[in-house]
C-alpha atoms as a PDB file:
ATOM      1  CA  UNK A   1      21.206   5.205  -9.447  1.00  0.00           C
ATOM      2  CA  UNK A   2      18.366   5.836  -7.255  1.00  0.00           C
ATOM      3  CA  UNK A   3      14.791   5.029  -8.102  1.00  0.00           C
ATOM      4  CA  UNK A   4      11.772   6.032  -5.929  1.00  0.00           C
ATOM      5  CA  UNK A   5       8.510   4.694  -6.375  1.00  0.00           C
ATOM      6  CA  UNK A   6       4.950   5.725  -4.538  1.00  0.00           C
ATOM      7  CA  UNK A   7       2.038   3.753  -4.327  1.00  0.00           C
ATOM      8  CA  UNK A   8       0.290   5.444  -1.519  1.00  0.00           C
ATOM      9  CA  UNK A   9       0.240   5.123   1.191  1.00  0.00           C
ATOM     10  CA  UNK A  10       3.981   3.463   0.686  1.00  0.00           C
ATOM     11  CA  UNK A  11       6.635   4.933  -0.597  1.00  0.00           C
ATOM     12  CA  UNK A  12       9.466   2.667  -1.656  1.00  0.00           C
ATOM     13  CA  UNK A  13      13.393   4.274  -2.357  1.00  0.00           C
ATOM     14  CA  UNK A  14      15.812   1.986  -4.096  1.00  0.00           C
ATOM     15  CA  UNK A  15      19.462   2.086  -4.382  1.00  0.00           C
ATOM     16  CA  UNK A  16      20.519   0.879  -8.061  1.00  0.00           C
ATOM     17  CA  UNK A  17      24.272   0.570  -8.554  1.00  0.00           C
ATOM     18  CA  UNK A  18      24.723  -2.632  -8.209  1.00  0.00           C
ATOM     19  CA  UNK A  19      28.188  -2.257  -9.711  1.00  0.00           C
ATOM     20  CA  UNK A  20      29.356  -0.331  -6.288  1.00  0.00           C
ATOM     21  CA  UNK A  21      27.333  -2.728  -4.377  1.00  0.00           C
ATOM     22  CA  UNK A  22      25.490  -0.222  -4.118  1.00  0.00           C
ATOM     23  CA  UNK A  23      27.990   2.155  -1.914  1.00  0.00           C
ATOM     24  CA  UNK A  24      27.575   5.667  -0.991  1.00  0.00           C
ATOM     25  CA  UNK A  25      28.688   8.449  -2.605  1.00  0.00           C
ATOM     26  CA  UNK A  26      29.329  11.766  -2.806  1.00  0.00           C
ATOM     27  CA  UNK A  27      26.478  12.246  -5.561  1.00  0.00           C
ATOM     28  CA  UNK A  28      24.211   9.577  -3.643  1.00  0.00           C
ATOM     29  CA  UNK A  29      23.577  10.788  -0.561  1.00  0.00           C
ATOM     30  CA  UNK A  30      22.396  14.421  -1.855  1.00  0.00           C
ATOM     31  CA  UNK A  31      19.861  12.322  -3.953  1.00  0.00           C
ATOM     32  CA  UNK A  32      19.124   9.553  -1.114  1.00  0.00           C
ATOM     33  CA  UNK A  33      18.516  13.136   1.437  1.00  0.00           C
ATOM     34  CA  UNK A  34      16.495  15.087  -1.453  1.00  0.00           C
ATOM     35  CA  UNK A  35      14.063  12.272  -1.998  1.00  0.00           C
ATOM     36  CA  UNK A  36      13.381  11.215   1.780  1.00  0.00           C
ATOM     37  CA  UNK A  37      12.649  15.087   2.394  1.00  0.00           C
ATOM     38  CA  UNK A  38      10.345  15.551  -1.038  1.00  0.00           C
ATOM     39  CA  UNK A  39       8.301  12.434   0.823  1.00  0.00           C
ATOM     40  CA  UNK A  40       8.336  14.359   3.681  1.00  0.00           C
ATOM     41  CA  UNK A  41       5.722  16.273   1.904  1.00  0.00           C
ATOM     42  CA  UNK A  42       4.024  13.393   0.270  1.00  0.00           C
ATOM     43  CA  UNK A  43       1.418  11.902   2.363  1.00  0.00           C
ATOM     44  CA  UNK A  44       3.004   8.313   2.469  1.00  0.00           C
ATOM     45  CA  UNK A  45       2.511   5.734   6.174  1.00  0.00           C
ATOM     46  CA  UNK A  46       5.301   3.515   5.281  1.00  0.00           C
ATOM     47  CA  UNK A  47       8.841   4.643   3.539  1.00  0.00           C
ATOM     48  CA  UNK A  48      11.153   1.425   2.873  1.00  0.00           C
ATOM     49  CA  UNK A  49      14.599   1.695   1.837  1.00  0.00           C
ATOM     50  CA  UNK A  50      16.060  -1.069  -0.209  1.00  0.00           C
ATOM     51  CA  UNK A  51      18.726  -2.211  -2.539  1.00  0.00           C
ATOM     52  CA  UNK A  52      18.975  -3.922  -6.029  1.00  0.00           C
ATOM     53  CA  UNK A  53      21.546  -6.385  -6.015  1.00  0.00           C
ATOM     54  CA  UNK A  54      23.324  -9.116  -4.305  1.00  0.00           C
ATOM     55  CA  UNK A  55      25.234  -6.866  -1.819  1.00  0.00           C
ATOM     56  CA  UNK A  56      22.859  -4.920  -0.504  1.00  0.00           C
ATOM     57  CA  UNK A  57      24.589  -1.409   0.963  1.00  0.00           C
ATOM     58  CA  UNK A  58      28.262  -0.776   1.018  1.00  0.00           C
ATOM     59  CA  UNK A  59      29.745   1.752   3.177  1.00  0.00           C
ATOM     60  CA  UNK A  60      30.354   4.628   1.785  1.00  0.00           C
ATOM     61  CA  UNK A  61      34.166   5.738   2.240  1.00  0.00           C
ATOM     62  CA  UNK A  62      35.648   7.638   5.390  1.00  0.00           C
ATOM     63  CA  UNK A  63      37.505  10.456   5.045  1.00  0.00           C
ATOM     64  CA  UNK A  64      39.835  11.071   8.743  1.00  0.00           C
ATOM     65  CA  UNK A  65      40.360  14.469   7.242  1.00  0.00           C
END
């Protein structure tokens, strides 16, 4: 679902659910928050954010209460 890989000084975070195109989710974004904060403490210059698949992101879905 969510792979994060650091080769100092870059840090890379990839979305893997290609079968969601890779969309947001309730149990996603916890995980996609968690691991930009835990390289908050890593000393990393560049962070990239990226996507497996052909779709790349996919909005996760809105909720007008």
């Amino acid at each position: 679902m969510l792979i994060v890989d650091v080769q100092k000084p870059v840090a890379r975070v990839t979305l893997d659910r290609p079968d969601t195109h890779n969309a947001f989710n309730d149990e996603l974004i916890p995980l996609v928050t968690d691991a930009f904060k835990e390289l908050g403490s890593v000393m990393t210059s560049v962070s990239l954010f990226s996507a497996e698949a052909e779709s790349r992101f996919a909005p996760a879905p809105i909720s007008t209460g």
